[in-house]
PDB file of N, CA and C in Angstrom:
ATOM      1  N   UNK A   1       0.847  -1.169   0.000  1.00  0.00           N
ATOM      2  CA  UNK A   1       0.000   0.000   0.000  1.00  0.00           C
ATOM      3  C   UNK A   1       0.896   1.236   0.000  1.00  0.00           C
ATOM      4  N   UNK A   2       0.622   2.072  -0.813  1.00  0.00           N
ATOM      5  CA  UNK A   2       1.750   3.239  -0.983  1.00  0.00           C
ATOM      6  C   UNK A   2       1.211   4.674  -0.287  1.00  0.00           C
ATOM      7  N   UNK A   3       0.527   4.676   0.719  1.00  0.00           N
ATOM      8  CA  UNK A   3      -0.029   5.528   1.109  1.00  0.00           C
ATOM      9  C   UNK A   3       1.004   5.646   2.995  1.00  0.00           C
ATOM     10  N   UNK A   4       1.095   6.693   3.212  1.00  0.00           N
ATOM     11  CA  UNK A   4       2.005   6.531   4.724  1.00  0.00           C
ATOM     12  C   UNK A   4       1.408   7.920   5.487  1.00  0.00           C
ATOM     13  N   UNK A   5       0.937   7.517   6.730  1.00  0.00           N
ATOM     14  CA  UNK A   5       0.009   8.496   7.456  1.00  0.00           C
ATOM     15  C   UNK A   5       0.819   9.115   8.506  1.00  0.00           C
ATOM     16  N   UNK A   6       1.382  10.135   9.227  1.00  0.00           N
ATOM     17  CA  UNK A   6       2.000  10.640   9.928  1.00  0.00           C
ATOM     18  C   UNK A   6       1.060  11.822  10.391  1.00  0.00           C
ATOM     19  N   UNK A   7       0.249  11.132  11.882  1.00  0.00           N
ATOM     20  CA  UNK A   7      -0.704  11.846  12.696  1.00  0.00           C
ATOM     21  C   UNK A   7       0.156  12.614  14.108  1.00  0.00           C
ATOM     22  N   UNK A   8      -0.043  13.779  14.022  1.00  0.00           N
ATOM     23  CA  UNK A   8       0.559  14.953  14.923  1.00  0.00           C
ATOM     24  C   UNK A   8      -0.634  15.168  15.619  1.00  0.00           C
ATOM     25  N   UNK A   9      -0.785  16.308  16.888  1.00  0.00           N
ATOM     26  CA  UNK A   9      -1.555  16.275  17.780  1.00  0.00           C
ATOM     27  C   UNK A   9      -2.390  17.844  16.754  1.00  0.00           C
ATOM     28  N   UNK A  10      -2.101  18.174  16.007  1.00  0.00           N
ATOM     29  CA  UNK A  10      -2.996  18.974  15.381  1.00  0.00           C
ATOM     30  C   UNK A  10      -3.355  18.584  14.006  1.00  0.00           C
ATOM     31  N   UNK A  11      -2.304  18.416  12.953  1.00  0.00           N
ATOM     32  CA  UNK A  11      -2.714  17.996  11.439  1.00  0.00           C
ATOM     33  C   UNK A  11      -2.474  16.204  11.601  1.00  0.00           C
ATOM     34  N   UNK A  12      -2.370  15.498  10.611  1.00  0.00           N
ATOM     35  CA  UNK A  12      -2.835  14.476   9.776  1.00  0.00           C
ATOM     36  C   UNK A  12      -1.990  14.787   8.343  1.00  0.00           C
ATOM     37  N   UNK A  13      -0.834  14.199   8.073  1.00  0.00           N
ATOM     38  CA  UNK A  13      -0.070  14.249   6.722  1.00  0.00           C
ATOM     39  C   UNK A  13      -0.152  12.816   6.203  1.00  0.00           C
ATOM     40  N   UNK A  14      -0.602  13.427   4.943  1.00  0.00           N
ATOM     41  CA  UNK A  14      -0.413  12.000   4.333  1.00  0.00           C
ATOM     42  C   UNK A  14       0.887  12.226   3.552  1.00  0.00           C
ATOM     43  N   UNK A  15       1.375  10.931   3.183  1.00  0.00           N
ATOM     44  CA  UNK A  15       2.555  10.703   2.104  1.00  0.00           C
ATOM     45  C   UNK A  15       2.096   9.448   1.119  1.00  0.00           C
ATOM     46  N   UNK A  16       2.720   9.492   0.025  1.00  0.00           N
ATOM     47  CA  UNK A  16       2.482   8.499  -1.006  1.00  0.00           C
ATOM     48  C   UNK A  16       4.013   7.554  -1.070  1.00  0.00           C
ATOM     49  N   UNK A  17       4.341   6.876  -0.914  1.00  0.00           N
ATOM     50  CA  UNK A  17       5.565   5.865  -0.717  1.00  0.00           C
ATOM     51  C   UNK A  17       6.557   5.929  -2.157  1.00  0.00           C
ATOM     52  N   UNK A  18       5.197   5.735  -3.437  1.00  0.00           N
ATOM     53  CA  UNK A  18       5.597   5.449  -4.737  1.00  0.00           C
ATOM     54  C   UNK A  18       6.076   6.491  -5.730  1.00  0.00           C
ATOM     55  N   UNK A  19       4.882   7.834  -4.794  1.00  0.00           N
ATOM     56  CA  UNK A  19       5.519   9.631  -5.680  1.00  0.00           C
ATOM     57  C   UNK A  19       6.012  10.030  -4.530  1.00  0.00           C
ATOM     58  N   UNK A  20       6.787  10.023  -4.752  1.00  0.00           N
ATOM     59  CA  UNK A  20       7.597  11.259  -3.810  1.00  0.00           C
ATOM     60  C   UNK A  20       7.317  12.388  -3.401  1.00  0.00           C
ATOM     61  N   UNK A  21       6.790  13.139  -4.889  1.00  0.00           N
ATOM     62  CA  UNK A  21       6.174  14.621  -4.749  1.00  0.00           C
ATOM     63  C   UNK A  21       5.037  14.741  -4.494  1.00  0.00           C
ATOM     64  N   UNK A  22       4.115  13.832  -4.142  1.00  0.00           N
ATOM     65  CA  UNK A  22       2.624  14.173  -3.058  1.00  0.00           C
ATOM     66  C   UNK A  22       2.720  13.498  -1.793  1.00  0.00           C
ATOM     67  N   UNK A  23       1.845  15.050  -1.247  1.00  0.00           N
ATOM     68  CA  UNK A  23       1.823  14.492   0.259  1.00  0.00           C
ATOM     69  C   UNK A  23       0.212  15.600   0.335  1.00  0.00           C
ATOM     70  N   UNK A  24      -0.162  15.379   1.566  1.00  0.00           N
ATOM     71  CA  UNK A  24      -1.584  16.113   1.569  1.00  0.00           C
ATOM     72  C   UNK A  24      -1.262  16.582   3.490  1.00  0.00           C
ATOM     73  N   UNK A  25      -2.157  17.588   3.645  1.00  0.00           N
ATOM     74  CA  UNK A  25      -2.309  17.535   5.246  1.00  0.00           C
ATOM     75  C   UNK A  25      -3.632  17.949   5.260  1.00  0.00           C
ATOM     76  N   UNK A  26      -4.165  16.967   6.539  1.00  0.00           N
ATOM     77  CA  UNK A  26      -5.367  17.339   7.011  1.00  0.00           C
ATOM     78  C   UNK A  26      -5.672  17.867   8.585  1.00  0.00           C
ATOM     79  N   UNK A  27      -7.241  18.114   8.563  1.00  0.00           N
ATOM     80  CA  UNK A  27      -7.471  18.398  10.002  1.00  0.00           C
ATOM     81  C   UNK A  27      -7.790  17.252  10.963  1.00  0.00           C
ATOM     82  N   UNK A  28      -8.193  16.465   9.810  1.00  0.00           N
ATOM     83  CA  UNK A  28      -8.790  14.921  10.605  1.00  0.00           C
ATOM     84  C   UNK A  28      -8.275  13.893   9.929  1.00  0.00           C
ATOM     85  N   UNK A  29      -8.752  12.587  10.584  1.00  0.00           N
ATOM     86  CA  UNK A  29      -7.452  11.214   9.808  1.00  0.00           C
ATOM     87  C   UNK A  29      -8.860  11.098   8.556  1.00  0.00           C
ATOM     88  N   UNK A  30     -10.093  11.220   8.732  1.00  0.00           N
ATOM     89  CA  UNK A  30     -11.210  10.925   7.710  1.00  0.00           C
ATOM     90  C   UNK A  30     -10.767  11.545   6.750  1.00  0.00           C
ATOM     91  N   UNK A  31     -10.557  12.626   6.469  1.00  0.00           N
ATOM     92  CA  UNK A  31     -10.327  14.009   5.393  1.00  0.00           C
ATOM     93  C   UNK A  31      -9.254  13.694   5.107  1.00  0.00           C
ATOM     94  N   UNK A  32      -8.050  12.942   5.799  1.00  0.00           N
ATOM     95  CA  UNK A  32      -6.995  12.190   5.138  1.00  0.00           C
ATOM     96  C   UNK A  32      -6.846  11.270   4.284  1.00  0.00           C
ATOM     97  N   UNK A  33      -8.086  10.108   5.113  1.00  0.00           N
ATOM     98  CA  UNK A  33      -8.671   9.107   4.411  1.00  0.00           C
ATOM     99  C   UNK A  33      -9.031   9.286   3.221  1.00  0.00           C
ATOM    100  N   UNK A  34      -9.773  10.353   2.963  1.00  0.00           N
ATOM    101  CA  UNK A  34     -10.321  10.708   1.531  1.00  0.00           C
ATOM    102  C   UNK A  34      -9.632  11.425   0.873  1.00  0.00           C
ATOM    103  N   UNK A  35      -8.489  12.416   1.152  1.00  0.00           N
ATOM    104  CA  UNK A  35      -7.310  12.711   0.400  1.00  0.00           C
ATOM    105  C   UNK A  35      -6.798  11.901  -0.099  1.00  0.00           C
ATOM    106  N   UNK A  36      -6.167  10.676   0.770  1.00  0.00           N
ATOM    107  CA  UNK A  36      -5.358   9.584   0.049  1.00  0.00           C
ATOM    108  C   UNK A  36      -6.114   8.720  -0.593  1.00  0.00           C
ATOM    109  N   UNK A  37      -7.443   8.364  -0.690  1.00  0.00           N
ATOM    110  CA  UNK A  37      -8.508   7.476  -1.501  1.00  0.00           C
ATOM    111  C   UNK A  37      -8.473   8.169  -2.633  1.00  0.00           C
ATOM    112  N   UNK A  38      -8.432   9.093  -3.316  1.00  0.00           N
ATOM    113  CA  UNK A  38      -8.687  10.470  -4.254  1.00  0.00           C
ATOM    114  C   UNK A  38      -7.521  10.193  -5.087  1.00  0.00           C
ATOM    115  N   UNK A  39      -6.282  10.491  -4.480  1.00  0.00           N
ATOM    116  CA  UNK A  39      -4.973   9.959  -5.028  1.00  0.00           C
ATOM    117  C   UNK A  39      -4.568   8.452  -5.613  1.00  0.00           C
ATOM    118  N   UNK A  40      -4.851   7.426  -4.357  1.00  0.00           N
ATOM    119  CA  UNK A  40      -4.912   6.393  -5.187  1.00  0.00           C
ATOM    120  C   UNK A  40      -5.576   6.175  -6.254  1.00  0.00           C
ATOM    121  N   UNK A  41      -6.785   6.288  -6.290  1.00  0.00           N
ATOM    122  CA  UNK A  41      -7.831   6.223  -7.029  1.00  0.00           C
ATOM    123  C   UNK A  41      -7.122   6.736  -8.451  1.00  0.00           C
ATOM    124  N   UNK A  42      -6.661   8.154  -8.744  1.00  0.00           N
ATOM    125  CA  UNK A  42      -6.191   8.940  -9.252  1.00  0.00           C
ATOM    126  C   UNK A  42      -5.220   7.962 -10.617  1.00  0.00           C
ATOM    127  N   UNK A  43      -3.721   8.179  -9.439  1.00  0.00           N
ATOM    128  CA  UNK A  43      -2.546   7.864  -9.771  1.00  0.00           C
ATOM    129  C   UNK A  43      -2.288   5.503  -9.558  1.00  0.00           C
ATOM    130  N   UNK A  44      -2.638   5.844  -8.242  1.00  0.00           N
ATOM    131  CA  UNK A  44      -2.663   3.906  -8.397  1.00  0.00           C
ATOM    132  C   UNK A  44      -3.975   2.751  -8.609  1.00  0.00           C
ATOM    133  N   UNK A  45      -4.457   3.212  -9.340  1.00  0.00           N
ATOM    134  CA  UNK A  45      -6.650   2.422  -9.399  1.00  0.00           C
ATOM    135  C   UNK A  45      -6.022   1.108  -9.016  1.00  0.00           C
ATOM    136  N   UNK A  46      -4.988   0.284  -9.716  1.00  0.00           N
ATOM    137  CA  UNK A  46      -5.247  -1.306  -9.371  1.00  0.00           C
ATOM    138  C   UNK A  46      -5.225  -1.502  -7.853  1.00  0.00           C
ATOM    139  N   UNK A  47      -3.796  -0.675  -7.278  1.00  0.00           N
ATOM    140  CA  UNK A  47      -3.441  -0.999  -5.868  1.00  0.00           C
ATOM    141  C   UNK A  47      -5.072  -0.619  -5.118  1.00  0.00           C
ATOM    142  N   UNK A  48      -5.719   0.624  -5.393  1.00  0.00           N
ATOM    143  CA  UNK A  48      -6.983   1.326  -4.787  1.00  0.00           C
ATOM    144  C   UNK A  48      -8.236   0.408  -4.493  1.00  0.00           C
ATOM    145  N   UNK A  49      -8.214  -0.199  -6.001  1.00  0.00           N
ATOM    146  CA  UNK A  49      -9.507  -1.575  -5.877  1.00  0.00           C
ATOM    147  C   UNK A  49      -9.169  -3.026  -5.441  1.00  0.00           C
ATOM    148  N   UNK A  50      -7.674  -3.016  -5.096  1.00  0.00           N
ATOM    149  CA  UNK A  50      -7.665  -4.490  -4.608  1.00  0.00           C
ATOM    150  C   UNK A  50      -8.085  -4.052  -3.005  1.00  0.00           C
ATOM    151  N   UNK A  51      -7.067  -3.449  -2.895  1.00  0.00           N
ATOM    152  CA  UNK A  51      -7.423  -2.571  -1.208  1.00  0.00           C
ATOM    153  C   UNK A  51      -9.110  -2.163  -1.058  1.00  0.00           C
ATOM    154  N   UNK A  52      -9.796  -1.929  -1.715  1.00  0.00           N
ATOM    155  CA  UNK A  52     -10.894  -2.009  -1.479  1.00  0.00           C
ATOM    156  C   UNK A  52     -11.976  -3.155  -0.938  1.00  0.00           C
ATOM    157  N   UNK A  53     -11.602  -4.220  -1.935  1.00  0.00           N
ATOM    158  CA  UNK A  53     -11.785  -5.164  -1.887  1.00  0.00           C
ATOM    159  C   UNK A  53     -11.558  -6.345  -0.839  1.00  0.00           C
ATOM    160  N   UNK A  54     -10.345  -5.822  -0.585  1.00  0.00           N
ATOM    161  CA  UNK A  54      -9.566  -6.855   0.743  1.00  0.00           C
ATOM    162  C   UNK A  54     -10.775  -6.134   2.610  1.00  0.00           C
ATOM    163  N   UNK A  55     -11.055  -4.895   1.701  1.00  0.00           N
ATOM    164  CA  UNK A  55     -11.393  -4.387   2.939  1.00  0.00           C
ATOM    165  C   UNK A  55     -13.145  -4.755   3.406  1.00  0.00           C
ATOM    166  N   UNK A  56     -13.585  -4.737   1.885  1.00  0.00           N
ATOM    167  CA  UNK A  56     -15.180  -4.669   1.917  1.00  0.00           C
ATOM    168  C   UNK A  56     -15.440  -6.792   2.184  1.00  0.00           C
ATOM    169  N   UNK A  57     -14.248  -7.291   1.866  1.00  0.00           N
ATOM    170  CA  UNK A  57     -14.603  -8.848   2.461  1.00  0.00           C
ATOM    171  C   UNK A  57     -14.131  -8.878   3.522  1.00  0.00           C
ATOM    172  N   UNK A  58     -13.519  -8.386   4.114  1.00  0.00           N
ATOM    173  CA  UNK A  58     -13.210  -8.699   5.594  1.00  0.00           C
ATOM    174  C   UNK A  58     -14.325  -7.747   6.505  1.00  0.00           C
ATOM    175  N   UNK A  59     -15.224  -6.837   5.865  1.00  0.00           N
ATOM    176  CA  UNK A  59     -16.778  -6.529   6.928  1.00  0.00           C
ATOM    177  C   UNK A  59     -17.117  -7.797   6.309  1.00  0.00           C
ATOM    178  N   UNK A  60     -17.458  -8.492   5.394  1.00  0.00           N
ATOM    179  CA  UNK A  60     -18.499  -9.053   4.803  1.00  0.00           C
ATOM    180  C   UNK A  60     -17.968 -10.396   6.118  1.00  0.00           C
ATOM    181  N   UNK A  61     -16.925 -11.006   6.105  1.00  0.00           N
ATOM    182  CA  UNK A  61     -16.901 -12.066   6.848  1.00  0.00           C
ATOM    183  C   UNK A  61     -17.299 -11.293   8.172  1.00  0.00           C
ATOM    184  N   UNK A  62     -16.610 -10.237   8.950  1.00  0.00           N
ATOM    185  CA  UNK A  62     -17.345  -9.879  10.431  1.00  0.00           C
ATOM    186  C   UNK A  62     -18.653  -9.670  10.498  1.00  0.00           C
ATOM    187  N   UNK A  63     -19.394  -9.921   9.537  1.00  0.00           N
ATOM    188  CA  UNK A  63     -20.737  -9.681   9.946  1.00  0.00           C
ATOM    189  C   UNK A  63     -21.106 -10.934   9.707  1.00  0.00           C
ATOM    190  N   UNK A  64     -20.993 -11.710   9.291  1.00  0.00           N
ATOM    191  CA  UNK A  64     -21.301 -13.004   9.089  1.00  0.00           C
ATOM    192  C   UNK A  64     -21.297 -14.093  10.349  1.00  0.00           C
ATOM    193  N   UNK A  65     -22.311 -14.552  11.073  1.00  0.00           N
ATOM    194  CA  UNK A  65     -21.961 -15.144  12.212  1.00  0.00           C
ATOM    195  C   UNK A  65     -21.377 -16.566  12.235  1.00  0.00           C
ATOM    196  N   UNK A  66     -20.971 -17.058  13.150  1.00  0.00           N
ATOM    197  CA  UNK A  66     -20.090 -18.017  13.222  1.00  0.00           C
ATOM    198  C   UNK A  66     -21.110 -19.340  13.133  1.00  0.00           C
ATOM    199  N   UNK A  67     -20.353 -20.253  12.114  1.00  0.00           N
ATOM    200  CA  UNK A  67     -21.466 -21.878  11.811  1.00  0.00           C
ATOM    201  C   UNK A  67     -20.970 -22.568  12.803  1.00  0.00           C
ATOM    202  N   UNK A  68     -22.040 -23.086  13.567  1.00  0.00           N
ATOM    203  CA  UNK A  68     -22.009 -24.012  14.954  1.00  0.00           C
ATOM    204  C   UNK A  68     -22.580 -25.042  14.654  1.00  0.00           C
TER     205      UNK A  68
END
């Protein structure tokens, strides 16, 4: 994942691992969240939708209750 979060007691910086030359700062880690979703999306779509993916099946199994 090429995204690197560096949270301070006031901003929220994001960094990109793979460009060098973007970085974003926020007020909150959400508004970070969606800075760096924006970018991937942008500049890395494959890395963006596997990571999506890895994320939206792992709710799908926690909500899923356990077979007894």
């Amino acid at each position: 994942m090429p995204i690197f979060y560096d949270v301070t007691i006031e901003l929220v910086t994001v960094f990109c691992t793979e460009c060098s030359s973007w970085f974003a700062c926020a007020w909150s880690r959400e508004e970070a969240r969606e800075s760096a979703g924006r970018h991937e999306a942008q500049c890395h779509p494959n890395v963006f939708t596997v990571r999506n993916k890895i994320a939206r099946r792992a709710r799908e199994k926690a909500s899923v209750p356990p077979k007894v």
